[in-house]
C-alpha atoms as a PDB file:
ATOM      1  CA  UNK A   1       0.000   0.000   0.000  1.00  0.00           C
ATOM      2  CA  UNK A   2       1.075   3.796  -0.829  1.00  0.00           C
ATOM      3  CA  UNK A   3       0.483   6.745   0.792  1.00  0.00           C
ATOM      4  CA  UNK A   4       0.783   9.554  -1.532  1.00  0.00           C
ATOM      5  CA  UNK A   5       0.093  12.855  -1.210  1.00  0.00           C
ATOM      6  CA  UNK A   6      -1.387  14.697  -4.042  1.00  0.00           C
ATOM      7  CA  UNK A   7       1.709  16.806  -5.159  1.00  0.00           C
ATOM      8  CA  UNK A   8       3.152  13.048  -5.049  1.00  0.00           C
ATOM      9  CA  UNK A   9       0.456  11.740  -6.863  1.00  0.00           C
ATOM     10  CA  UNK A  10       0.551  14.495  -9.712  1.00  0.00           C
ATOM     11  CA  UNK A  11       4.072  14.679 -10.093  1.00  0.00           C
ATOM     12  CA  UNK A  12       4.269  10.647 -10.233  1.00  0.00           C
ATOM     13  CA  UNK A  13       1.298   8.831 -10.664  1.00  0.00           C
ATOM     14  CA  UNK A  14       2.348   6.727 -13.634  1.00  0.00           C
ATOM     15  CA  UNK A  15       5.328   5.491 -12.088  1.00  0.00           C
ATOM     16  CA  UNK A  16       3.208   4.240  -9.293  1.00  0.00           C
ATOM     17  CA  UNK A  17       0.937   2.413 -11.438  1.00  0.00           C
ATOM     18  CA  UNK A  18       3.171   1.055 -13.510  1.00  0.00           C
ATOM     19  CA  UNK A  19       4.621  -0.962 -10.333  1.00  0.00           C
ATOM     20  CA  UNK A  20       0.951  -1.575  -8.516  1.00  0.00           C
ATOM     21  CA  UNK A  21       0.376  -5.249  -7.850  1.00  0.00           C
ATOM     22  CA  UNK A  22      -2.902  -6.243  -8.150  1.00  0.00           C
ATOM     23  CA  UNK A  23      -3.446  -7.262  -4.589  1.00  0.00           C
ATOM     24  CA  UNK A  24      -2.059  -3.293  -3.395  1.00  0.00           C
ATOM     25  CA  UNK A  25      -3.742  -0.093  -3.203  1.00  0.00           C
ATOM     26  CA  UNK A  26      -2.532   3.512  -3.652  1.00  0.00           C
ATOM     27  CA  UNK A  27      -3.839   5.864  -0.686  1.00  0.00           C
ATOM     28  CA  UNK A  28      -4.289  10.129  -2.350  1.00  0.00           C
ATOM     29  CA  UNK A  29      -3.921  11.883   0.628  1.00  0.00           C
ATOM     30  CA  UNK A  30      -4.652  15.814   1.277  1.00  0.00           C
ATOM     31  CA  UNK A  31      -2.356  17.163   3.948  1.00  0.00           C
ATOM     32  CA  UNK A  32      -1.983  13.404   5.403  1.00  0.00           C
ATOM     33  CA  UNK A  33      -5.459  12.638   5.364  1.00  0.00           C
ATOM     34  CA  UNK A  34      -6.449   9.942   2.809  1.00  0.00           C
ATOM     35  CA  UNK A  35      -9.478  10.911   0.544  1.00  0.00           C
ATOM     36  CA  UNK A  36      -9.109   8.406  -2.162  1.00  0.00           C
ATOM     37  CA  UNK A  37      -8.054   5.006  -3.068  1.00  0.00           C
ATOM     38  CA  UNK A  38      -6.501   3.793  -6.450  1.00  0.00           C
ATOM     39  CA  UNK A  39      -6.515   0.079  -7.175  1.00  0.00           C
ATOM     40  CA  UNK A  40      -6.198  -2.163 -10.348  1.00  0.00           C
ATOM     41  CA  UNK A  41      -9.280  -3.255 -11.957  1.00  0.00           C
ATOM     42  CA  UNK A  42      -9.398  -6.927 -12.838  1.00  0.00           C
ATOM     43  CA  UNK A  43      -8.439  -8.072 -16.464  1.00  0.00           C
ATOM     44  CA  UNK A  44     -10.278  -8.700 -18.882  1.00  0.00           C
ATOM     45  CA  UNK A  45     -10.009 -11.882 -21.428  1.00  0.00           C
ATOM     46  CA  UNK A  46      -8.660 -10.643 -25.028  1.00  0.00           C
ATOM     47  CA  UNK A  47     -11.238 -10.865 -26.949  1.00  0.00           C
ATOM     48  CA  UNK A  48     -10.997 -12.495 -31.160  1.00  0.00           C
ATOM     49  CA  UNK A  49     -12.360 -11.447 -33.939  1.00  0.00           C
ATOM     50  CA  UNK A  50     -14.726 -13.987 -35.535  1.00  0.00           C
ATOM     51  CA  UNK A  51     -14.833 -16.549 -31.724  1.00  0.00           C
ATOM     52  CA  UNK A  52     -18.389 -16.580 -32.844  1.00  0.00           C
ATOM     53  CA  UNK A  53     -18.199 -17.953 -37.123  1.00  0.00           C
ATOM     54  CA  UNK A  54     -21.099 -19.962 -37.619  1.00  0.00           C
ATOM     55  CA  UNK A  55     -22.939 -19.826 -34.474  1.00  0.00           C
ATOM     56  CA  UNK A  56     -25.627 -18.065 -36.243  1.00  0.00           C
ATOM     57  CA  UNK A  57     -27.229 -16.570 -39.452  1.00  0.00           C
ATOM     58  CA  UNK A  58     -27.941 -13.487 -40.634  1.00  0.00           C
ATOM     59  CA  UNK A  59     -31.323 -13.987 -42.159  1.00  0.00           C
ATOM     60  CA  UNK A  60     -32.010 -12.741 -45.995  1.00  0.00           C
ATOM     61  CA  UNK A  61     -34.584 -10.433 -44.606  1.00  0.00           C
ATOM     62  CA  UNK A  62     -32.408  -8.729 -42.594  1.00  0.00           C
ATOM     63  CA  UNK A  63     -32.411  -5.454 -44.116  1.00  0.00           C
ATOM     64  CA  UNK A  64     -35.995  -5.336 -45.114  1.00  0.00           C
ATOM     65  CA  UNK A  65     -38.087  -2.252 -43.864  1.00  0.00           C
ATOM     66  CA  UNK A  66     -39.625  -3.346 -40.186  1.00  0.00           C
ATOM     67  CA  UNK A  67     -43.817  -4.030 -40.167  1.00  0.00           C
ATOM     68  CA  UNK A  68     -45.906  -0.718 -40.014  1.00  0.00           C
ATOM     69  CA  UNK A  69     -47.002  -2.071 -36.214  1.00  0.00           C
ATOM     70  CA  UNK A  70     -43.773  -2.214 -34.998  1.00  0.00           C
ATOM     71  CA  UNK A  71     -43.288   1.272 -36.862  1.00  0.00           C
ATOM     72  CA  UNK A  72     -45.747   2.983 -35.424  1.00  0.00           C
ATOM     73  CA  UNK A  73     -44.846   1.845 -32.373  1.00  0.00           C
ATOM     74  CA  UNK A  74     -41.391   3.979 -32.056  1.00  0.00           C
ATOM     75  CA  UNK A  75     -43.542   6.898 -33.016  1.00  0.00           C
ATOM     76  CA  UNK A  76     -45.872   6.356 -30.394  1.00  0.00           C
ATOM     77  CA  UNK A  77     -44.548   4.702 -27.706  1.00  0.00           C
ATOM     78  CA  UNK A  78     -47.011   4.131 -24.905  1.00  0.00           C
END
């Protein structure tokens, strides 16, 4: 855990960051009194183009114009 005051913080931030563990937490303090904490957010999985080939279909009627009902009912929502 770091305690940083926010000259600290401004003047250095990256640096801290760049050597944050997961598992630690940087403490901004004003005048030695902690207001905020800065922690890693979790990972996220890479994610692939085309994971998803052939799971589904676009249908031929895809880019037809949509039925005057459900038209009419973006104009008029209820």
């Amino acid at each position: 855990m770091y305690y940083l005051n926010m000259h600290e913080a401004k003047t250095n931030l990256s640096g801290y960051i760049n050597r944050l563990k997961p598992e630690e937490v940087i403490i901004l303090c004003r005048r030695n009194v902690p207001v905020a904490e800065i922690r890693l957010l979790p990972s996220r999985p890479e994610r692939h183009i085309g994971v998803a080939r052939g799971e589904f279909r676009v249908p031929d009627d895809f880019n037809d114009p949509l039925p005057a009902d459900i038209l009419e009912s973006f104009a008029n929502p209820q």
